[in-house]
C-alpha atoms as a PDB file:
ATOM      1  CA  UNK A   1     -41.648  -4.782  82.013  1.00  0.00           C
ATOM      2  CA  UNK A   2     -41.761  -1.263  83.575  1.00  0.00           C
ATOM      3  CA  UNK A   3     -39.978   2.007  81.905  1.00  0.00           C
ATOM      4  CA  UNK A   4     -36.796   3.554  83.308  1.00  0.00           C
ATOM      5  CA  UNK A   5     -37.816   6.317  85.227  1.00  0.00           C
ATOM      6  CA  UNK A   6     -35.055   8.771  84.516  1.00  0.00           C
ATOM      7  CA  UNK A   7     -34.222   8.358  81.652  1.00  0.00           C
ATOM      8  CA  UNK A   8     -30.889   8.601  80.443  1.00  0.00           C
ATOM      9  CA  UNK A   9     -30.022   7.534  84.018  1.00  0.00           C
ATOM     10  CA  UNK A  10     -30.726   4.590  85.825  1.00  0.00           C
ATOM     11  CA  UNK A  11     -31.477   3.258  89.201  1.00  0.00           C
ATOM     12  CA  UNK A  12     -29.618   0.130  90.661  1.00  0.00           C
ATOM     13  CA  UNK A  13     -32.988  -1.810  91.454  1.00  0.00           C
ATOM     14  CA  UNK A  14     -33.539  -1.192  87.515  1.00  0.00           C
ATOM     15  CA  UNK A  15     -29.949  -2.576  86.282  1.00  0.00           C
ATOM     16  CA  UNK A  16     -30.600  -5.386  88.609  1.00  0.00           C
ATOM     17  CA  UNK A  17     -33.085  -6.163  86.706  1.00  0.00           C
ATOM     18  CA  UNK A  18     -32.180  -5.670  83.306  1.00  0.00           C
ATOM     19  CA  UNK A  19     -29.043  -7.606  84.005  1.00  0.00           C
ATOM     20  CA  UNK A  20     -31.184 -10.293  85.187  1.00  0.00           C
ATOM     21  CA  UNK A  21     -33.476 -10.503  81.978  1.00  0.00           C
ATOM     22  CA  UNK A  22     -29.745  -9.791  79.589  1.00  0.00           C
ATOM     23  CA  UNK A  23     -28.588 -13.150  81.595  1.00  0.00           C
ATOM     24  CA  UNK A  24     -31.543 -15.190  80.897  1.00  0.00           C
ATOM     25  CA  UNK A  25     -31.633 -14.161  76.783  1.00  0.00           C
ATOM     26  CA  UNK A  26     -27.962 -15.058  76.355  1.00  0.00           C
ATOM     27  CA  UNK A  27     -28.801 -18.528  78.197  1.00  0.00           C
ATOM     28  CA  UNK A  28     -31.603 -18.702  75.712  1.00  0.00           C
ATOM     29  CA  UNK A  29     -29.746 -18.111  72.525  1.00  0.00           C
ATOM     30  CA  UNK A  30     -26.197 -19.707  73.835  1.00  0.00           C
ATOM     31  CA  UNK A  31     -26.446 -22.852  71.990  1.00  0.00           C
ATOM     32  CA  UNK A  32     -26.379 -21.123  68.415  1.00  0.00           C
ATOM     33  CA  UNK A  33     -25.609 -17.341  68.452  1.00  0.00           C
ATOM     34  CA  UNK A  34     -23.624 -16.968  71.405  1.00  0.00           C
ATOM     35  CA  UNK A  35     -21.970 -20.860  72.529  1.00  0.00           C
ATOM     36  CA  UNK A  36     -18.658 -18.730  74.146  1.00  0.00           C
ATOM     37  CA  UNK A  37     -20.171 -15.899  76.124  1.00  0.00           C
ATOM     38  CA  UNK A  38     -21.959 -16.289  79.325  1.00  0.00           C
ATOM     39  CA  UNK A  39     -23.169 -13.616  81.958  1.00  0.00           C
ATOM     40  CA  UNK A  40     -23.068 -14.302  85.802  1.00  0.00           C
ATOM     41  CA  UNK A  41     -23.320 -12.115  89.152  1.00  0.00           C
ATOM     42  CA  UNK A  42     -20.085 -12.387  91.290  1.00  0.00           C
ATOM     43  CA  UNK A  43     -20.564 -11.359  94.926  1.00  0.00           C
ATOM     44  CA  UNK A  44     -17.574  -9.528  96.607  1.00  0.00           C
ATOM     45  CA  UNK A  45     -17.160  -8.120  99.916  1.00  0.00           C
ATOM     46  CA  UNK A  46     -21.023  -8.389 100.555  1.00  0.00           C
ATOM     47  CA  UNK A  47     -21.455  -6.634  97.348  1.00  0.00           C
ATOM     48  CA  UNK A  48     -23.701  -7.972  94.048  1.00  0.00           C
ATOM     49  CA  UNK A  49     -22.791  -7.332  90.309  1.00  0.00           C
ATOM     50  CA  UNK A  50     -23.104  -8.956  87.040  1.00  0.00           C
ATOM     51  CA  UNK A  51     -20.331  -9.829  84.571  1.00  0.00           C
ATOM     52  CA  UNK A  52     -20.347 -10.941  80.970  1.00  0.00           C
ATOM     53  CA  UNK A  53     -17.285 -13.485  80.157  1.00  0.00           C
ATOM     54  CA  UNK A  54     -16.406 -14.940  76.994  1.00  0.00           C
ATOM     55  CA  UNK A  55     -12.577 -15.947  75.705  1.00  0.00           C
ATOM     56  CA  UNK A  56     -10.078 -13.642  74.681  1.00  0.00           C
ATOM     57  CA  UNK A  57      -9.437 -13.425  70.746  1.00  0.00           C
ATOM     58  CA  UNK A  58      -7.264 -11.567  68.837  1.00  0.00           C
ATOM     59  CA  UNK A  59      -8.942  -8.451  67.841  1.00  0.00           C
ATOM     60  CA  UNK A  60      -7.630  -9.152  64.937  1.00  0.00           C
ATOM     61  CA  UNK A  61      -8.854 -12.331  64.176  1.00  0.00           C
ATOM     62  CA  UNK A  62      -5.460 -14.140  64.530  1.00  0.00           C
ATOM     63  CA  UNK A  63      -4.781 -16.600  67.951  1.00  0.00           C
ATOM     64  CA  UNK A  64      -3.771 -15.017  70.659  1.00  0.00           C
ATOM     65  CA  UNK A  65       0.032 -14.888  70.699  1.00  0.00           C
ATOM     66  CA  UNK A  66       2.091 -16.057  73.829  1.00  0.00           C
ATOM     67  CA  UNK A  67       6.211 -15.727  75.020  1.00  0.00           C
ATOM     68  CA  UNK A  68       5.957 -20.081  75.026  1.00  0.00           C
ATOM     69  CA  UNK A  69       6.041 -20.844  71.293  1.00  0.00           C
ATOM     70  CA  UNK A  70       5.749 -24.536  70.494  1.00  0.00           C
ATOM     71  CA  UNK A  71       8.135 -26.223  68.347  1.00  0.00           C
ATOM     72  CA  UNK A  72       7.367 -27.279  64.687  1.00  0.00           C
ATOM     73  CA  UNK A  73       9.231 -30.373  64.728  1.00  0.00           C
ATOM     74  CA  UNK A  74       7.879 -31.908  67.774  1.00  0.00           C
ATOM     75  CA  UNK A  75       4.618 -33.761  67.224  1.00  0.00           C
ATOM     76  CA  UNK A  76       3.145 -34.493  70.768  1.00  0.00           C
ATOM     77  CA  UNK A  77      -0.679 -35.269  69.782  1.00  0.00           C
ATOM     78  CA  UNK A  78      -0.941 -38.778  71.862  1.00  0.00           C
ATOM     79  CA  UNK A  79       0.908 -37.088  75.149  1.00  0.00           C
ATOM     80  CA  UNK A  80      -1.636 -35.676  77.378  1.00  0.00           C
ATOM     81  CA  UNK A  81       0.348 -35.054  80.097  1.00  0.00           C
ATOM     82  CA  UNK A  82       2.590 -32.797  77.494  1.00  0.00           C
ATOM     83  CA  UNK A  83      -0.604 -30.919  75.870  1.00  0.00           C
ATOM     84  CA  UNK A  84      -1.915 -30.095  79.413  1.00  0.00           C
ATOM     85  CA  UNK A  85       1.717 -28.771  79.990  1.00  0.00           C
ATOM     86  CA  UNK A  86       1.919 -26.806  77.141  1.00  0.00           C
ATOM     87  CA  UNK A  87      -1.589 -25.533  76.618  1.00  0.00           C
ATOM     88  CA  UNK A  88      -2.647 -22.993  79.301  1.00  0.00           C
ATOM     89  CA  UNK A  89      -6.432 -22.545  79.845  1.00  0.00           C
ATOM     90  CA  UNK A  90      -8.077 -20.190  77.167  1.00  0.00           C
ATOM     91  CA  UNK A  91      -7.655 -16.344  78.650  1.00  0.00           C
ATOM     92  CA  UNK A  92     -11.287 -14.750  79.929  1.00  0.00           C
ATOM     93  CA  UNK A  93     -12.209 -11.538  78.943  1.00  0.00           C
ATOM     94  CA  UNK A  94     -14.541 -10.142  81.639  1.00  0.00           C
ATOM     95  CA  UNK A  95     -16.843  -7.009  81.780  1.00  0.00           C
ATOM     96  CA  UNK A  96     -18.122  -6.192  84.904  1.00  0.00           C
ATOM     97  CA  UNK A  97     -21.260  -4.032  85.083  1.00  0.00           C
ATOM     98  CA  UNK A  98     -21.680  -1.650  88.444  1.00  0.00           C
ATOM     99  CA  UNK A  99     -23.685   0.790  88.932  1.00  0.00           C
ATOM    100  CA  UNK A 100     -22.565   4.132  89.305  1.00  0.00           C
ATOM    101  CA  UNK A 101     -24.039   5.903  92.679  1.00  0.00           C
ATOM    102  CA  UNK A 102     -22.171   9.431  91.108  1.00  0.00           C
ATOM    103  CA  UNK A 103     -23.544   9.257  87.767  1.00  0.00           C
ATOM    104  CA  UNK A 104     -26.365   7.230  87.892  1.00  0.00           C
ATOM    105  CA  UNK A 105     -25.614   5.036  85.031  1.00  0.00           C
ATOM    106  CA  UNK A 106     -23.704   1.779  84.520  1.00  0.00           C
ATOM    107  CA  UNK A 107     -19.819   1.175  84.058  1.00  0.00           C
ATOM    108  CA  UNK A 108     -18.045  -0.657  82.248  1.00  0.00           C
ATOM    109  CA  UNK A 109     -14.531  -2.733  83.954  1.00  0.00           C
ATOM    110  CA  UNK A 110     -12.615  -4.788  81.574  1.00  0.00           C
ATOM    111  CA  UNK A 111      -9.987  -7.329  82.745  1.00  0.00           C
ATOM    112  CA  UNK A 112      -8.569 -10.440  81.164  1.00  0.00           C
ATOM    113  CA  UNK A 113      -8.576 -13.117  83.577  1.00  0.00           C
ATOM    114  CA  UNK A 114      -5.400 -15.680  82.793  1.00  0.00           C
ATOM    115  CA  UNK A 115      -3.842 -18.684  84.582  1.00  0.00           C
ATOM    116  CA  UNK A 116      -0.461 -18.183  83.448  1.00  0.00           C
ATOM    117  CA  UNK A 117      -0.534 -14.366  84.378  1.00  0.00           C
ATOM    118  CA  UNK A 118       0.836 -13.544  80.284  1.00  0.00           C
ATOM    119  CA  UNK A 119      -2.293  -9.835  79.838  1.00  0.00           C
ATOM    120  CA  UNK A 120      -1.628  -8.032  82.740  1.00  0.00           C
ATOM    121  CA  UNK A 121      -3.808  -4.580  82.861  1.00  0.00           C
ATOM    122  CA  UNK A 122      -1.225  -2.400  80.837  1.00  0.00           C
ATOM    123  CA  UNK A 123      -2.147   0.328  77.997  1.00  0.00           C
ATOM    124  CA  UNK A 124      -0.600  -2.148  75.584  1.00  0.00           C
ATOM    125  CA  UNK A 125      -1.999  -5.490  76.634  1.00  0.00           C
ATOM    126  CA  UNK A 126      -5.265  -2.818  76.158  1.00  0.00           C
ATOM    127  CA  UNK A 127      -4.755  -1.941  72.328  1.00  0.00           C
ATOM    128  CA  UNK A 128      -3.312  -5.116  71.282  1.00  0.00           C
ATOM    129  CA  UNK A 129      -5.798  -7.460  73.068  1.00  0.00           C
ATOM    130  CA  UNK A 130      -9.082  -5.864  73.824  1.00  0.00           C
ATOM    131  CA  UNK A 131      -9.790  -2.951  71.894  1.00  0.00           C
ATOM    132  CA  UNK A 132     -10.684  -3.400  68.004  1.00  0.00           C
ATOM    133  CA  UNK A 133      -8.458  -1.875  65.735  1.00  0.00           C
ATOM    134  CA  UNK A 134     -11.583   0.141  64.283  1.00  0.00           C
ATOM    135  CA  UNK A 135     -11.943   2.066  67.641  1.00  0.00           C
ATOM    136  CA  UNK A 136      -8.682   2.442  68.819  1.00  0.00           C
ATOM    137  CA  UNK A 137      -8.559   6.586  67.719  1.00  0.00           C
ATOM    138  CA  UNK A 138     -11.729   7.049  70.287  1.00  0.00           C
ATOM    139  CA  UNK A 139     -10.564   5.392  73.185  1.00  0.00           C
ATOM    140  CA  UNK A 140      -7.205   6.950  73.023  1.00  0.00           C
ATOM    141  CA  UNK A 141      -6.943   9.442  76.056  1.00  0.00           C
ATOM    142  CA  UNK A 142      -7.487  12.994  74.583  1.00  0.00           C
ATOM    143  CA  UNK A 143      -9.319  11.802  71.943  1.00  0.00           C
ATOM    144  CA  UNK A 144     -12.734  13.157  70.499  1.00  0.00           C
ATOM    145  CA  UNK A 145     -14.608   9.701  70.656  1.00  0.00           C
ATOM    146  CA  UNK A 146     -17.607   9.776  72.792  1.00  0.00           C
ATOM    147  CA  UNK A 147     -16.135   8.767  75.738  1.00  0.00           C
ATOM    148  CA  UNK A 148     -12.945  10.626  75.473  1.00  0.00           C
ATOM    149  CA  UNK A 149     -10.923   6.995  76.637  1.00  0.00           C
ATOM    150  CA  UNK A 150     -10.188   3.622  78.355  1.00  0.00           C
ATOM    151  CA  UNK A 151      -8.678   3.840  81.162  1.00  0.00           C
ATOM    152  CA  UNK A 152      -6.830   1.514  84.200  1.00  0.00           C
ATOM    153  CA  UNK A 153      -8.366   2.046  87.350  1.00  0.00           C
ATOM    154  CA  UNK A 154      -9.081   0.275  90.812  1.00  0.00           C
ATOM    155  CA  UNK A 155     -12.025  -2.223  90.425  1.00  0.00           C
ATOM    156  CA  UNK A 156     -14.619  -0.827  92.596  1.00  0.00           C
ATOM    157  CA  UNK A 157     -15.158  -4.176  94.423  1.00  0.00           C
ATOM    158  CA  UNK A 158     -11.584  -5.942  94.429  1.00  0.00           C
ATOM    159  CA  UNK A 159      -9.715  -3.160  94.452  1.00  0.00           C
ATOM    160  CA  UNK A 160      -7.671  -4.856  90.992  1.00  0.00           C
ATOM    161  CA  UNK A 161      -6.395  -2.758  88.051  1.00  0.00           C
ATOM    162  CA  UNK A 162      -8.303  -2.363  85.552  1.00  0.00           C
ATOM    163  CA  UNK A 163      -9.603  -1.373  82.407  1.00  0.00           C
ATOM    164  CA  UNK A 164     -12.683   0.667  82.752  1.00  0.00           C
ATOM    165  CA  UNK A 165     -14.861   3.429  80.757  1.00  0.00           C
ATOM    166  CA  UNK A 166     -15.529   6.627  82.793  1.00  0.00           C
ATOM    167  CA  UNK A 167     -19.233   6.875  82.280  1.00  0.00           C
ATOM    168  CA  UNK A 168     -18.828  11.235  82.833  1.00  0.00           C
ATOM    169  CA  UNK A 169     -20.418  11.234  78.681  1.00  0.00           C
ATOM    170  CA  UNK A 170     -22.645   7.741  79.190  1.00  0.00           C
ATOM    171  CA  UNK A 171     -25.807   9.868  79.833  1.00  0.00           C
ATOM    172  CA  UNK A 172     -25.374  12.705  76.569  1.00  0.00           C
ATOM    173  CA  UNK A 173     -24.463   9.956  74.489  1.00  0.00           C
ATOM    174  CA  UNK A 174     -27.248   7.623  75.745  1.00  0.00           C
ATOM    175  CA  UNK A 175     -29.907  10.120  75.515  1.00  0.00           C
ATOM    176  CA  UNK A 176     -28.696  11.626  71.745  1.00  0.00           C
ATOM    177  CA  UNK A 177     -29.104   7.908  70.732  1.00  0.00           C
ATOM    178  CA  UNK A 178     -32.501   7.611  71.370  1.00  0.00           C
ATOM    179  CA  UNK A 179     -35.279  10.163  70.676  1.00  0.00           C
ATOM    180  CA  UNK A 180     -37.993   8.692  73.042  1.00  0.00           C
ATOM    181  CA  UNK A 181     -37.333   8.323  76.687  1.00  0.00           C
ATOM    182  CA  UNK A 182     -39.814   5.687  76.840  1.00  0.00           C
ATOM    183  CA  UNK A 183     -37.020   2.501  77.519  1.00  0.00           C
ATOM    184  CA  UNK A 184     -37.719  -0.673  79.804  1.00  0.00           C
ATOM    185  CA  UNK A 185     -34.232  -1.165  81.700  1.00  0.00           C
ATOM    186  CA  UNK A 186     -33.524  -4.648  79.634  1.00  0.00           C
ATOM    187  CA  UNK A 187     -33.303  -2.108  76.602  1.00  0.00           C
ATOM    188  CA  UNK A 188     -31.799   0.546  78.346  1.00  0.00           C
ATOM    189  CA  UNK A 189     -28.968  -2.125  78.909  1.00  0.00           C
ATOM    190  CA  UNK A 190     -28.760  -3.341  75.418  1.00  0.00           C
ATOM    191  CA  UNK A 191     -28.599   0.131  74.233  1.00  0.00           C
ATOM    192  CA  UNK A 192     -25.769   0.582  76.802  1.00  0.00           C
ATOM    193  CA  UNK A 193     -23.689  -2.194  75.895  1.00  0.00           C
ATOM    194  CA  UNK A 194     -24.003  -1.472  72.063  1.00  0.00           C
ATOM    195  CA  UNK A 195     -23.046   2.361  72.970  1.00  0.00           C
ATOM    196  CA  UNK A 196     -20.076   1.368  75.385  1.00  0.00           C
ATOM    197  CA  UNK A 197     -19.351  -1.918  74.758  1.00  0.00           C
ATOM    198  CA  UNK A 198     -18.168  -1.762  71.184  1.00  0.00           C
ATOM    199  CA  UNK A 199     -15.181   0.157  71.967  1.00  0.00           C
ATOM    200  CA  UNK A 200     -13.602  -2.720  74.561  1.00  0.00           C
ATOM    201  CA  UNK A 201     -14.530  -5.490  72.186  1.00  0.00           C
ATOM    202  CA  UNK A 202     -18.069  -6.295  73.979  1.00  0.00           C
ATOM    203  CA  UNK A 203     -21.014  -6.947  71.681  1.00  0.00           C
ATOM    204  CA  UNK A 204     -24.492  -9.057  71.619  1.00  0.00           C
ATOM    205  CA  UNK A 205     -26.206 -11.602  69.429  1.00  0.00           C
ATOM    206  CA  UNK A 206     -28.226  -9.839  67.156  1.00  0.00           C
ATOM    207  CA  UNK A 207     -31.502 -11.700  68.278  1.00  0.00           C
ATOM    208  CA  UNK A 208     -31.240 -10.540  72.073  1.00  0.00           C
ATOM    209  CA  UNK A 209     -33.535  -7.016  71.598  1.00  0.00           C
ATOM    210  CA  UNK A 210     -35.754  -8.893  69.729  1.00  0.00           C
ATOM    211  CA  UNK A 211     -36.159 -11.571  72.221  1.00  0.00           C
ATOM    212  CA  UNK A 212     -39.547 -11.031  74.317  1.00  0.00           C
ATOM    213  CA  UNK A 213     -39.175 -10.406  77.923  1.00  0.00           C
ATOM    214  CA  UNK A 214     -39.300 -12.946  80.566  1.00  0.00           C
ATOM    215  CA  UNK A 215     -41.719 -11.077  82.774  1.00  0.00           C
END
């Protein structure tokens, strides 16, 4: 696979293709390190991006809690028709990866796609939901994290809120994390998503950089 030829930026035939490679070694290691994340394009508007999916947990390792508590003392396990009436479809979290044309690197958007409408894109469904306890001082705005905050935005594409990462640091942090500029673009995106991703709750299989390429 070829380098990335500007280094710490990015062109978008170069995502395109390390998004395209990312897809195929999460399809190759889904069955065992990664069964509940998955990584699609989604075409909008006569526009082309990738996003990674994969169900919303607690970021605290508890289940995610809802207003429509069931009670104790009603057993319903032989009533379909009740459990599909009382058990909404698992939430989604999605990240969205688009290039940016002003800074020449990716970005991050982070929404939580739900049937019964419970996350919608507030700062608190954003701390209690997505964001891991751990990192929740370096995504505050104001803060002295690397990207200085998580913010709600206008998806690019749909025009939604949203969470997103302004990538105005992605390049200086990129670039002080690696001392060669010698990347392909499928490790330019790994590195990227281990950089970024961590904050919003986003991380890899730890086989995927040591995967060999598919071209």
């Amino acid at each position: 696979m070829s380098k990335v030829s500007s280094f710490p930026h990015i062109s978008p035939p170069e995502l395109e293709l390390a998004c395209q490679e990312l897809a195929r070694r999460l399809r190759a290691c889904k069955s065992t390190q990664a069964p509940d994340i998955s990584m699609h394009t989604v075409s909008k508007y006569d526009s082309l991006y990738w996003s990674i999916s994969c169900p919303l947990h607690s970021v605290q390792g508890g289940a995610v809690e809802t207003d429509h508590p069931l009670d104790d003392n009603e057993v319903y396990e032989n009533d379909e028709e009740f459990l599909e009436v009382q058990s909404p479809p698992v939430p989604v979290l999605e990240y969205d990866i688009i290039h940016s044309s002003t800074w020449q690197v990716p970005v991050l958007y982070i929404s939580i796609k739900d049937a019964s409408f419970r996350f919608p894109p507030t700062m608190d469904n954003l701390y209690r939901h997505v964001i891991p306890e751990a990192y929740k001082s370096q995504t505050e705005a104001g803060s002295i994290g690397p990207f200085g905050g998580i913010t709600i935005t206008d998806h690019p594409h749909t025009n939604a809120p949203v969470f997103f990462i302004h990538p105005c640091m992605t390049a200086s942090v990129l670039e002080s994390s690696l001392e060669s500029k010698d990347i392909t673009p499928i490790d330019y995106l790994v590195l990227w998503i281990g950089a970024t991703g961590i904050f919003a709750g986003l991380t890899l299989p730890l086989d995927i950089a040591a995967q060999p390429n598919g071209r």
